[in-house]
PDB file of N, CA and C in Angstrom:
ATOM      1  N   UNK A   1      35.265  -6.625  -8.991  1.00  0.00           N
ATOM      2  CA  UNK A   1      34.186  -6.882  -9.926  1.00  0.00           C
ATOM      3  C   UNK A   1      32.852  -6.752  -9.206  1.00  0.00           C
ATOM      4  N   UNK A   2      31.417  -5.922  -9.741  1.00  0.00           N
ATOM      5  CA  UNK A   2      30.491  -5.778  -9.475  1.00  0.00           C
ATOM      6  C   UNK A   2      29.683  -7.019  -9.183  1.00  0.00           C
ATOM      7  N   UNK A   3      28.734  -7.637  -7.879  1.00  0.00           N
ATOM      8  CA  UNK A   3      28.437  -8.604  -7.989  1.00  0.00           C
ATOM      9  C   UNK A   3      26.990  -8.460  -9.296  1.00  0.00           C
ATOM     10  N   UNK A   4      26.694  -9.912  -9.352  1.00  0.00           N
ATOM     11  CA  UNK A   4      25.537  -9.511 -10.567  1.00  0.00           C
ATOM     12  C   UNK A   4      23.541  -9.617 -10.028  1.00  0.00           C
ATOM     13  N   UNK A   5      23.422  -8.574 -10.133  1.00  0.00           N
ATOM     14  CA  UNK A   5      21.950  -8.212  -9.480  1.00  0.00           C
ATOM     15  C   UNK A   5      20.888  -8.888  -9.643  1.00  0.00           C
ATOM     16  N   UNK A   6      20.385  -9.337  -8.591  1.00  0.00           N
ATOM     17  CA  UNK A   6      19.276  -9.846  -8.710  1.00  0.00           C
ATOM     18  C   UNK A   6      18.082  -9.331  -9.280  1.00  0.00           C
ATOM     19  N   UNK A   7      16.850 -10.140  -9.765  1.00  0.00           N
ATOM     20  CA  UNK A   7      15.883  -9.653 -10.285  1.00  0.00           C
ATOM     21  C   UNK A   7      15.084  -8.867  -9.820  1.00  0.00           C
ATOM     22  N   UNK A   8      14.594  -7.940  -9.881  1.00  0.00           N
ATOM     23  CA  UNK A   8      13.895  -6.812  -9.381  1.00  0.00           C
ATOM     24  C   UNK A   8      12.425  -7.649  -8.746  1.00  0.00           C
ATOM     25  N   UNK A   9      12.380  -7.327  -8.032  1.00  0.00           N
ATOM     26  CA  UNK A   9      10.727  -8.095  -7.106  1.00  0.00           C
ATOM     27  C   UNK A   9       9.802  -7.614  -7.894  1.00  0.00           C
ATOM     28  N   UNK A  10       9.723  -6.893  -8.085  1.00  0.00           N
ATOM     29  CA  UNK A  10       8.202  -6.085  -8.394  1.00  0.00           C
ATOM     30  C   UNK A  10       8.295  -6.039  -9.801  1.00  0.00           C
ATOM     31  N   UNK A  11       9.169  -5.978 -10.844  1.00  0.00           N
ATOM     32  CA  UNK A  11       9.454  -5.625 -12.502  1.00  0.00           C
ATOM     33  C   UNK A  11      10.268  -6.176 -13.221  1.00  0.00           C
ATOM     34  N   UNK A  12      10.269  -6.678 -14.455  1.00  0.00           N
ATOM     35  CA  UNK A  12      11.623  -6.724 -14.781  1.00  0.00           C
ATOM     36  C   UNK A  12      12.024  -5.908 -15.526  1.00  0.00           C
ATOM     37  N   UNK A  13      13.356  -5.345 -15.742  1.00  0.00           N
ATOM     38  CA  UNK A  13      13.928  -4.294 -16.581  1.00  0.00           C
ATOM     39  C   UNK A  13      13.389  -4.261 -17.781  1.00  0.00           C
ATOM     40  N   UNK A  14      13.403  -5.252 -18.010  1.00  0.00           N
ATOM     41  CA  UNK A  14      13.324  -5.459 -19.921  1.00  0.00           C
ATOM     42  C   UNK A  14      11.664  -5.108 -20.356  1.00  0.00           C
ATOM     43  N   UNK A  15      10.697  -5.006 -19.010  1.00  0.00           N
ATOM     44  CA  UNK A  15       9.349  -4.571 -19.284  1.00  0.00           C
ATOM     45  C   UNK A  15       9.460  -3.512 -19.069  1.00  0.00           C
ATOM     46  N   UNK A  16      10.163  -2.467 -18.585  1.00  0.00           N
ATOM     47  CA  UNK A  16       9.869  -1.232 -18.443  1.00  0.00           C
ATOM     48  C   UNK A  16       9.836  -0.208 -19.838  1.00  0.00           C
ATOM     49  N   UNK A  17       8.906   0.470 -19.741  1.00  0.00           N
ATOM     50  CA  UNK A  17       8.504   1.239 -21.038  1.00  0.00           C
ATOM     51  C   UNK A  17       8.960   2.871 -21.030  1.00  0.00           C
ATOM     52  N   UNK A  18       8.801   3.461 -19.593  1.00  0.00           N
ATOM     53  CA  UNK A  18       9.464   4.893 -19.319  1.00  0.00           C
ATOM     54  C   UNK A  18       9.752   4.792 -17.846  1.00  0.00           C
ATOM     55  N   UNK A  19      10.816   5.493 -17.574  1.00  0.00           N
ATOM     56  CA  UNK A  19      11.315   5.511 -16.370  1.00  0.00           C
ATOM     57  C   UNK A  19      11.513   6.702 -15.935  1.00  0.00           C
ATOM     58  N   UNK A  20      11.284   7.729 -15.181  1.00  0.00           N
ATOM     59  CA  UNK A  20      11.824   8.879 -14.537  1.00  0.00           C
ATOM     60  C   UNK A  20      11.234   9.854 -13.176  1.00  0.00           C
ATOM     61  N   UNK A  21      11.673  10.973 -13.430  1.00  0.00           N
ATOM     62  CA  UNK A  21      10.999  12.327 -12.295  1.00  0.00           C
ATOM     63  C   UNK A  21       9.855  12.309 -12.579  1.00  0.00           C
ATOM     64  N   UNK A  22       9.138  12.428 -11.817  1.00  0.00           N
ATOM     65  CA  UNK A  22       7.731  13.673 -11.835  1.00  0.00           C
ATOM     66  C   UNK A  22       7.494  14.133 -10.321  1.00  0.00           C
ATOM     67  N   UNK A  23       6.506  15.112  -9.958  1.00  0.00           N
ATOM     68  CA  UNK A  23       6.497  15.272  -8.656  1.00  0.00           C
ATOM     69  C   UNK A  23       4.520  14.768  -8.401  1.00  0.00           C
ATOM     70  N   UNK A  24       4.564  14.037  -7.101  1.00  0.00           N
ATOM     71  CA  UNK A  24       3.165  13.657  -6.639  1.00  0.00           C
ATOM     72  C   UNK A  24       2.364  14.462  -5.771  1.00  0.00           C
ATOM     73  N   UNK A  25       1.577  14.939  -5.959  1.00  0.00           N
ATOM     74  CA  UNK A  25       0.704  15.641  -5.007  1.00  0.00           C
ATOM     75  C   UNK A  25       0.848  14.610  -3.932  1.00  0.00           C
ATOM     76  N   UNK A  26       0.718  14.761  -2.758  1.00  0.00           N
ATOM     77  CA  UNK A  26       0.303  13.953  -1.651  1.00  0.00           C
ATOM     78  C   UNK A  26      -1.290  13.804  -1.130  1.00  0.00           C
ATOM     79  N   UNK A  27      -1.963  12.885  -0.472  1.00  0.00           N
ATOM     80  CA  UNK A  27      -3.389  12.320  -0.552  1.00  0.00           C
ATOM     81  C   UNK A  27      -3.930  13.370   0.608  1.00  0.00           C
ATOM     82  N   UNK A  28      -2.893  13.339   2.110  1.00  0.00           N
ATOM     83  CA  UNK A  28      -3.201  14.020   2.873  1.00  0.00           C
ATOM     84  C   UNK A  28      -2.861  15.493   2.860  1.00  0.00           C
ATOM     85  N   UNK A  29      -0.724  15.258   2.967  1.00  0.00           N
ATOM     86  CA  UNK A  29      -0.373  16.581   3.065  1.00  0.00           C
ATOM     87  C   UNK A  29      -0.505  16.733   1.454  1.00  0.00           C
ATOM     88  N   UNK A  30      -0.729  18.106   1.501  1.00  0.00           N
ATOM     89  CA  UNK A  30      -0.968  18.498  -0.749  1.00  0.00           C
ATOM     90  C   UNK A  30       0.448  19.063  -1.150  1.00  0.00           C
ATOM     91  N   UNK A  31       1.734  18.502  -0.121  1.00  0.00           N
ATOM     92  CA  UNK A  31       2.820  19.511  -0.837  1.00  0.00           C
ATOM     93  C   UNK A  31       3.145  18.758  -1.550  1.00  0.00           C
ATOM     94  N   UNK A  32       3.556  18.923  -2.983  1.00  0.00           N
ATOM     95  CA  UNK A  32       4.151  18.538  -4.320  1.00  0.00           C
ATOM     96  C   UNK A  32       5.919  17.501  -3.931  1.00  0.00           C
ATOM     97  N   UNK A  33       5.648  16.491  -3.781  1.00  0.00           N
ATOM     98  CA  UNK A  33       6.793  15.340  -3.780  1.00  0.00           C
ATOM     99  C   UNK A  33       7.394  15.123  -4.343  1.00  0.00           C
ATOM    100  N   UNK A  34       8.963  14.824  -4.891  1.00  0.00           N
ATOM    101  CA  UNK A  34       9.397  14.213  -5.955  1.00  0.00           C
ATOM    102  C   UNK A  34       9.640  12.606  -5.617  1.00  0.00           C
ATOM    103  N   UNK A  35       9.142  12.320  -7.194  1.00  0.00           N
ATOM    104  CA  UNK A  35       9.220  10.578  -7.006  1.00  0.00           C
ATOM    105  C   UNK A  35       9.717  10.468  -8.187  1.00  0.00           C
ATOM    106  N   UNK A  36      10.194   8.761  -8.001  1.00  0.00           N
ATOM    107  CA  UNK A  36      10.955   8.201  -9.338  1.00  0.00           C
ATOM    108  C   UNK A  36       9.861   7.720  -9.725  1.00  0.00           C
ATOM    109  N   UNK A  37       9.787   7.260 -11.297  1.00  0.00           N
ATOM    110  CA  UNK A  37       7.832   6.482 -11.461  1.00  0.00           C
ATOM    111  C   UNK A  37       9.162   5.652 -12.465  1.00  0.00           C
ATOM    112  N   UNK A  38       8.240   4.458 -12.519  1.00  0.00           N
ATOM    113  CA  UNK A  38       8.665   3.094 -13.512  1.00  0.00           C
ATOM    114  C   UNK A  38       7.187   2.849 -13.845  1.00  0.00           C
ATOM    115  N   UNK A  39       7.240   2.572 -15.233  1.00  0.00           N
ATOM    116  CA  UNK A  39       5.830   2.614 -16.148  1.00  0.00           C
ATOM    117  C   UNK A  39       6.335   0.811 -16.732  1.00  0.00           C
ATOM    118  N   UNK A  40       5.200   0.156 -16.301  1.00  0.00           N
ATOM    119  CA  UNK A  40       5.705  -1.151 -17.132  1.00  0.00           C
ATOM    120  C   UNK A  40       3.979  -1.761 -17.514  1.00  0.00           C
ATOM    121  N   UNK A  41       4.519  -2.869 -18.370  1.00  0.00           N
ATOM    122  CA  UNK A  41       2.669  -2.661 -19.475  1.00  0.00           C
ATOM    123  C   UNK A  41       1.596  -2.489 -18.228  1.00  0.00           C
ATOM    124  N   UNK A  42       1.925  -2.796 -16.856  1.00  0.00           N
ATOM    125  CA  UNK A  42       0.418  -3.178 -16.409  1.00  0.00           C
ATOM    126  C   UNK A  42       0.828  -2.490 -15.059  1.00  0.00           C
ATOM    127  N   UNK A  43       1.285  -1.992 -15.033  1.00  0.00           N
ATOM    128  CA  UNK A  43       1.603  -0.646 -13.480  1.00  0.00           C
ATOM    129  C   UNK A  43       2.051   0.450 -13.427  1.00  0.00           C
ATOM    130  N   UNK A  44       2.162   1.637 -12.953  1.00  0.00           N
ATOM    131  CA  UNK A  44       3.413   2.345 -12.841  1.00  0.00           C
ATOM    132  C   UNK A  44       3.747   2.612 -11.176  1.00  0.00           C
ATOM    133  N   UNK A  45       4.799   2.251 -10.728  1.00  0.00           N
ATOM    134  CA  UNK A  45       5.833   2.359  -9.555  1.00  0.00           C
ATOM    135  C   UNK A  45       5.885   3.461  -8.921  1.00  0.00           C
ATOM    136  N   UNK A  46       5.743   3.786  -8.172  1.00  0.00           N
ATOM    137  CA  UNK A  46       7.103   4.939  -7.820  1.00  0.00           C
ATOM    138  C   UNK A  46       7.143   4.774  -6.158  1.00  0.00           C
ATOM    139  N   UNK A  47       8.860   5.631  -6.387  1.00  0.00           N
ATOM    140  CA  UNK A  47      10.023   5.478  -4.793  1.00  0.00           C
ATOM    141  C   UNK A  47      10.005   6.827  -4.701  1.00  0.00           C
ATOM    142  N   UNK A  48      10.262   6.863  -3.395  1.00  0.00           N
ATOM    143  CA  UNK A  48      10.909   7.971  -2.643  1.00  0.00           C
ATOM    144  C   UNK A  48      11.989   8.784  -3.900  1.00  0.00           C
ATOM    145  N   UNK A  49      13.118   8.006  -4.163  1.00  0.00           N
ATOM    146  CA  UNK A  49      14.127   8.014  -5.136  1.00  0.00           C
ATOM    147  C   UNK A  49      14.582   7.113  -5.811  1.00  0.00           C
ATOM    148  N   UNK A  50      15.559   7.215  -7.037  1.00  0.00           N
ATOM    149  CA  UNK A  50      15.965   6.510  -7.914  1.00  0.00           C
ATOM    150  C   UNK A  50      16.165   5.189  -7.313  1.00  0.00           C
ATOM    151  N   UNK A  51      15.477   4.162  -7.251  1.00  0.00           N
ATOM    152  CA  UNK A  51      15.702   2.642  -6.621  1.00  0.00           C
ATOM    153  C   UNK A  51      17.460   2.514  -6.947  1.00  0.00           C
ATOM    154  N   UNK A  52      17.936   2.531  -6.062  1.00  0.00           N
ATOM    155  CA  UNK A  52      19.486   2.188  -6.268  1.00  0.00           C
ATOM    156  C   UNK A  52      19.990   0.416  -5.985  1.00  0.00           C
ATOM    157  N   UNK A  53      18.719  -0.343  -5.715  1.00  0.00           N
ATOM    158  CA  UNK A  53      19.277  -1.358  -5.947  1.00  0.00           C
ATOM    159  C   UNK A  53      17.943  -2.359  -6.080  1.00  0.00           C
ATOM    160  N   UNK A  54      18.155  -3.360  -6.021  1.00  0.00           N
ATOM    161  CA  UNK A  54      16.648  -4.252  -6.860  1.00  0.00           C
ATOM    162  C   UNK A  54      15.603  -4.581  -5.497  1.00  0.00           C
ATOM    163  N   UNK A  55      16.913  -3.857  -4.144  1.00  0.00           N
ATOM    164  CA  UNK A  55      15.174  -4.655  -3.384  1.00  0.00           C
ATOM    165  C   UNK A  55      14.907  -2.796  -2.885  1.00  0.00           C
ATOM    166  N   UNK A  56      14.887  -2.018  -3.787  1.00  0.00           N
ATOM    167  CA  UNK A  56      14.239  -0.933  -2.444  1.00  0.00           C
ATOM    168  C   UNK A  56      13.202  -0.362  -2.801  1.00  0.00           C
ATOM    169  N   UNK A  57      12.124  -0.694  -1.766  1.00  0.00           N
ATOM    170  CA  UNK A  57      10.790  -1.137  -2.005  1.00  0.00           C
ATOM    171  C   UNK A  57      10.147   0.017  -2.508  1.00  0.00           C
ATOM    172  N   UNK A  58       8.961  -0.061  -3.214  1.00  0.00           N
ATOM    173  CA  UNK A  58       8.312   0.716  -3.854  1.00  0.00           C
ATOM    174  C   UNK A  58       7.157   2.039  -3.030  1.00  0.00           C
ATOM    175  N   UNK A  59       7.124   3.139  -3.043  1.00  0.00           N
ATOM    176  CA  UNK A  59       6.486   3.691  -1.690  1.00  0.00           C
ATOM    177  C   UNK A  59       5.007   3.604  -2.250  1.00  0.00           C
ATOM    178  N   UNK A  60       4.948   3.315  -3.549  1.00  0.00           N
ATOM    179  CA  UNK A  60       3.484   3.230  -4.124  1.00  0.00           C
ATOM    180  C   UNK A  60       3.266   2.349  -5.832  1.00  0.00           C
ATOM    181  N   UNK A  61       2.211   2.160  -5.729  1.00  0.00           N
ATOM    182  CA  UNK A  61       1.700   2.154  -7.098  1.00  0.00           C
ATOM    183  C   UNK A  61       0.298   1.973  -8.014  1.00  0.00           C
ATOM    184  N   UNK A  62       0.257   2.220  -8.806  1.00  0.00           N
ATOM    185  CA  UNK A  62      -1.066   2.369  -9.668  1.00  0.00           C
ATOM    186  C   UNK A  62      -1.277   1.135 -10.898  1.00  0.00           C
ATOM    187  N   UNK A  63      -2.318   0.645 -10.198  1.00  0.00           N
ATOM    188  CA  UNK A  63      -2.534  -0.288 -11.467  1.00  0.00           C
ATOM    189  C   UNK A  63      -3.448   0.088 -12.713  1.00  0.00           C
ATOM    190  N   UNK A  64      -2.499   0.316 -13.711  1.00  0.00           N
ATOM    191  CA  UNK A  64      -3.317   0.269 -14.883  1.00  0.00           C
ATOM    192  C   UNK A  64      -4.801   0.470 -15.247  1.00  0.00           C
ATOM    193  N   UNK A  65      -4.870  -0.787 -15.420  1.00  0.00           N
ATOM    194  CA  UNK A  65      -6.155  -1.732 -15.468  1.00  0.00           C
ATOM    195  C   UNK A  65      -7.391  -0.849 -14.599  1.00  0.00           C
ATOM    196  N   UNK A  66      -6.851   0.196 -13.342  1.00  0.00           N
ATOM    197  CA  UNK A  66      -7.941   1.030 -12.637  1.00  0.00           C
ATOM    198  C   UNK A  66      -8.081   2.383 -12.878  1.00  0.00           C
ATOM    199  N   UNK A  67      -7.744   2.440 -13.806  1.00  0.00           N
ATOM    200  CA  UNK A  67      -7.130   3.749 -14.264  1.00  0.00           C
ATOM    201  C   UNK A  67      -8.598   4.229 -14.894  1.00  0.00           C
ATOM    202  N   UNK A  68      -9.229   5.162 -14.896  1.00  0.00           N
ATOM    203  CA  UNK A  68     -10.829   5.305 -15.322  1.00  0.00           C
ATOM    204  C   UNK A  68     -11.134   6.685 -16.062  1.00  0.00           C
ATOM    205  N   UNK A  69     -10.150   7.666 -15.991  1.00  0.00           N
ATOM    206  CA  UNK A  69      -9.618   8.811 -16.703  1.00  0.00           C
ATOM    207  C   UNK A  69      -8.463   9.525 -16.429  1.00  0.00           C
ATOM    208  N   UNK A  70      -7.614  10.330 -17.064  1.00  0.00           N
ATOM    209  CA  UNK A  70      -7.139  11.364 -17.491  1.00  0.00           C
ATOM    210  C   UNK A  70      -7.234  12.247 -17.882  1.00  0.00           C
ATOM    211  N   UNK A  71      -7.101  13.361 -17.111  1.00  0.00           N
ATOM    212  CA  UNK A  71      -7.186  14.720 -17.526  1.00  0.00           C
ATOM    213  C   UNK A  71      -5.919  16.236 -17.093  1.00  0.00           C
ATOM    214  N   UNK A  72      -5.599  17.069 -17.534  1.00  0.00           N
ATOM    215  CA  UNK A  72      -5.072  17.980 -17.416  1.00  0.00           C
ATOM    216  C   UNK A  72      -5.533  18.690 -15.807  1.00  0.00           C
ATOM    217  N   UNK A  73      -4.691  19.313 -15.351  1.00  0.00           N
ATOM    218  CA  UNK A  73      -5.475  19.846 -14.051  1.00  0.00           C
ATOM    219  C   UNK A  73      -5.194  21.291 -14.387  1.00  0.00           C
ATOM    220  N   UNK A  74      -6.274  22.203 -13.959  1.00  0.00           N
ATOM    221  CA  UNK A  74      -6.136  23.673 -14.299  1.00  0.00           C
ATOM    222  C   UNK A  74      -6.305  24.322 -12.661  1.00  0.00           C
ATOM    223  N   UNK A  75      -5.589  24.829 -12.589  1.00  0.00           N
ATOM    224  CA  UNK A  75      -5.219  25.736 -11.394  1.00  0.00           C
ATOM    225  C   UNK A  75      -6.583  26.743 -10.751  1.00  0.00           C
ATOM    226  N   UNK A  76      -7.145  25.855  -9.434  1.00  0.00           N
ATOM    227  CA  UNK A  76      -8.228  26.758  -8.838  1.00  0.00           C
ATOM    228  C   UNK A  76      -7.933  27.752  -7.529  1.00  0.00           C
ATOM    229  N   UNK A  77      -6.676  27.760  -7.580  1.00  0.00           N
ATOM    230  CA  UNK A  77      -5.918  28.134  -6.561  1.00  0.00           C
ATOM    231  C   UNK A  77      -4.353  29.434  -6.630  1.00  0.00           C
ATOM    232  N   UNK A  78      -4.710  30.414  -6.619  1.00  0.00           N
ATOM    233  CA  UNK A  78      -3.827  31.544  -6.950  1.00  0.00           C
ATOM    234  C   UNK A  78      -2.661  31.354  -6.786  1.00  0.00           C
ATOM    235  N   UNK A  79      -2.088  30.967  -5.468  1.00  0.00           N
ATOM    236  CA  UNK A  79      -1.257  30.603  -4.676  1.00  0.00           C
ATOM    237  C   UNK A  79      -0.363  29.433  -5.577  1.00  0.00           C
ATOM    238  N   UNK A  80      -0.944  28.946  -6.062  1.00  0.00           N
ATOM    239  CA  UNK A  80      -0.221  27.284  -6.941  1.00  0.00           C
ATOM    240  C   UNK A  80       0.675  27.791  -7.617  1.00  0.00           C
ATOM    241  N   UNK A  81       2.156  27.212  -7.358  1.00  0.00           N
ATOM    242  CA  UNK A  81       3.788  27.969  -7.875  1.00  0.00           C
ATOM    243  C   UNK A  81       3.925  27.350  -9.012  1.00  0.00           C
ATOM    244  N   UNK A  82       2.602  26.552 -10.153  1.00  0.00           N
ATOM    245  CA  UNK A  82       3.309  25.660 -11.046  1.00  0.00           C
ATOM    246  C   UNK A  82       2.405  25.923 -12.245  1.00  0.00           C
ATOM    247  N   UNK A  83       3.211  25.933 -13.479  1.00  0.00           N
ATOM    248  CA  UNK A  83       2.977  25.880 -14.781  1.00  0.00           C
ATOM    249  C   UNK A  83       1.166  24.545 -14.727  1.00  0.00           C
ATOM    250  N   UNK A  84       0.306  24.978 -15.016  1.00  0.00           N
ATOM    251  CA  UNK A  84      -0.872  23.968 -15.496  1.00  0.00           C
ATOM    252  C   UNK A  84      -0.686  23.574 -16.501  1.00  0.00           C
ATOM    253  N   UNK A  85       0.236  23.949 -17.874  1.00  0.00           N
ATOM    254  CA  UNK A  85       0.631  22.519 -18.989  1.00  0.00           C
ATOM    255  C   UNK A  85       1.071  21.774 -18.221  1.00  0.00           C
ATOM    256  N   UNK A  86       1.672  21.453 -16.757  1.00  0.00           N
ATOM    257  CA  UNK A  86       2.776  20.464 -16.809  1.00  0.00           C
ATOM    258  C   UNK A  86       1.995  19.184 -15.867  1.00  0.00           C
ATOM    259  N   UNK A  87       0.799  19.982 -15.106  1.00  0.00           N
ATOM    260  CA  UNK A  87       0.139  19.214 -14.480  1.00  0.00           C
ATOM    261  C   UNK A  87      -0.956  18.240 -14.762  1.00  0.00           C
ATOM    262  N   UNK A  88      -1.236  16.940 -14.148  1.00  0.00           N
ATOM    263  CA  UNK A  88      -2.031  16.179 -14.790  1.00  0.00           C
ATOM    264  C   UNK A  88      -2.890  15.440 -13.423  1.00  0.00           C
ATOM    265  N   UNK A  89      -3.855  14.595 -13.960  1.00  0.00           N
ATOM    266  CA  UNK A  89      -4.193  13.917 -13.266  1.00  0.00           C
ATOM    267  C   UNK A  89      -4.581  12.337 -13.296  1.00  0.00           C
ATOM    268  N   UNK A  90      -4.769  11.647 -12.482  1.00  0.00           N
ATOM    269  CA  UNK A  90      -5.023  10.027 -12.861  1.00  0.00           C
ATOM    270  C   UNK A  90      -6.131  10.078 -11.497  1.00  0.00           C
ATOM    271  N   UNK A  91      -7.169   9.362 -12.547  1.00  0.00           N
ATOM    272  CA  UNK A  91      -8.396   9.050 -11.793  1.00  0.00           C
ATOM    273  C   UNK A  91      -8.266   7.606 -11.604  1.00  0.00           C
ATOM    274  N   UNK A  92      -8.614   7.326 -10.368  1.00  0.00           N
ATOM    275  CA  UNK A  92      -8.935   5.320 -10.362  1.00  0.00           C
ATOM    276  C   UNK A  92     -10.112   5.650  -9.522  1.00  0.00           C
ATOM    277  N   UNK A  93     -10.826   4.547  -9.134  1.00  0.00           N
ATOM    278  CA  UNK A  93     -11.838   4.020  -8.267  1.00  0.00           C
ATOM    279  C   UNK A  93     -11.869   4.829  -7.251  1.00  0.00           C
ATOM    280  N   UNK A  94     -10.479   4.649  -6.756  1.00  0.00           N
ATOM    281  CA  UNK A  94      -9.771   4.866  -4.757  1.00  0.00           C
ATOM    282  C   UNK A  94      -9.434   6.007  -4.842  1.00  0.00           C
ATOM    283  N   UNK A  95      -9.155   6.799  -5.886  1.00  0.00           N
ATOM    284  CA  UNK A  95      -8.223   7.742  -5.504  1.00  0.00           C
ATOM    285  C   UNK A  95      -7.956   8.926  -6.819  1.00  0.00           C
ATOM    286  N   UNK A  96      -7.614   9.904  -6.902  1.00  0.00           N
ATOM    287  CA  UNK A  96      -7.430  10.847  -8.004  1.00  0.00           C
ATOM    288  C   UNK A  96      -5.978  11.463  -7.828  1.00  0.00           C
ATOM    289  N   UNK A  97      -4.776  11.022  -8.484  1.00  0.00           N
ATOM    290  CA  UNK A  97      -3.231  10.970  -8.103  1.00  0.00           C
ATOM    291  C   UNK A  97      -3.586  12.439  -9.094  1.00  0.00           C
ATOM    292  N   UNK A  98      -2.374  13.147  -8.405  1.00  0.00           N
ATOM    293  CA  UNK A  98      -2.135  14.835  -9.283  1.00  0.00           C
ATOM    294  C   UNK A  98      -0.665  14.683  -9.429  1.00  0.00           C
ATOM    295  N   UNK A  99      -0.147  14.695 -10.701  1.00  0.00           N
ATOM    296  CA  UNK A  99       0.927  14.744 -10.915  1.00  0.00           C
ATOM    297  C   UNK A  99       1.360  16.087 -11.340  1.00  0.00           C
ATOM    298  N   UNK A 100       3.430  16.464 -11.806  1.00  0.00           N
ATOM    299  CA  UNK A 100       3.686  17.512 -12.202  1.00  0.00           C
ATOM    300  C   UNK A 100       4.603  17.008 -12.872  1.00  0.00           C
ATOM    301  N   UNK A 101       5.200  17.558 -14.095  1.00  0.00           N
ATOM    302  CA  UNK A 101       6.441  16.970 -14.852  1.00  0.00           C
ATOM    303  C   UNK A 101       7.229  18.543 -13.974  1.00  0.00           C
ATOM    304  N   UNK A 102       8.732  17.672 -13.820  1.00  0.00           N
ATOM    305  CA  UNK A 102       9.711  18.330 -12.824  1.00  0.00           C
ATOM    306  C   UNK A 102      10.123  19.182 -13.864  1.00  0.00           C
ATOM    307  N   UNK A 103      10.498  19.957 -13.565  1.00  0.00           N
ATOM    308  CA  UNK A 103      11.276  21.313 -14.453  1.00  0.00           C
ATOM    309  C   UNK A 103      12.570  20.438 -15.394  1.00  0.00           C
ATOM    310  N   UNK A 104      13.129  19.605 -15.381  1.00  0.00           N
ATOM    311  CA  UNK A 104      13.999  19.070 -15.916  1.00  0.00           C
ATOM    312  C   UNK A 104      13.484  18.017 -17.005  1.00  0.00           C
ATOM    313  N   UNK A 105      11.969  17.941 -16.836  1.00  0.00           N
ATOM    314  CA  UNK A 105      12.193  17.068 -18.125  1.00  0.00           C
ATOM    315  C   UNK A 105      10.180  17.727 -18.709  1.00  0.00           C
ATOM    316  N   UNK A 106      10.792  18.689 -18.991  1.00  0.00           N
ATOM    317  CA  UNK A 106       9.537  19.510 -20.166  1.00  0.00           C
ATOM    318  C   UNK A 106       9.556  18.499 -21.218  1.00  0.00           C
TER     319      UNK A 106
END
């Protein structure tokens, strides 16, 4: 019998609103990452990979609440191997996160 899991540190299940892939630009290196993201009312998460158990720690996250725009990102760069519908961006204070929806979930 499976033992029964402890509560997640950082979330609880029952707040989570979307869970999945996307890939992260990186701050320094710019190569395109895949991360798991957990969206809950007042954060979104993300791991390396699918958290496979309740303590494995989070490699980042974005609070809400700093969130100051959204916008689409359009490709200034020839070289860029990726669809611009799929890309986005999140502006905060600190930082401007570039996301990509992964080929698996258009």
């Amino acid at each position: 019998a499976a033992s029964r899991k402890e509560k997640n540190p950082f979330f609880n299940d029952e707040d989570v609103i979307m869970r999945g892939y996307l890939s992260k630009r990186g701050r320094f290196n710019k190569a395109w990452k895949r991360r798991y993201f957990v969206l809950v009312p007042h954060c979104l998460y993300y791991f390396p990979k699918h958290p496979s158990n309740d303590t494995t720690k989070y490699r980042g996250k974005i609070d809400l609440i700093d969130i100051t725009r959204t916008y689409s990102q359009t490709s200034q760069n020839a070289d860029d191997e990726y669809d611009e519908s799929q890309t986005f961006n999140v502006v905060t204070p600190h930082r401007t996160y570039n996301f990509r929806v992964d080929d698996g979930a258009k």
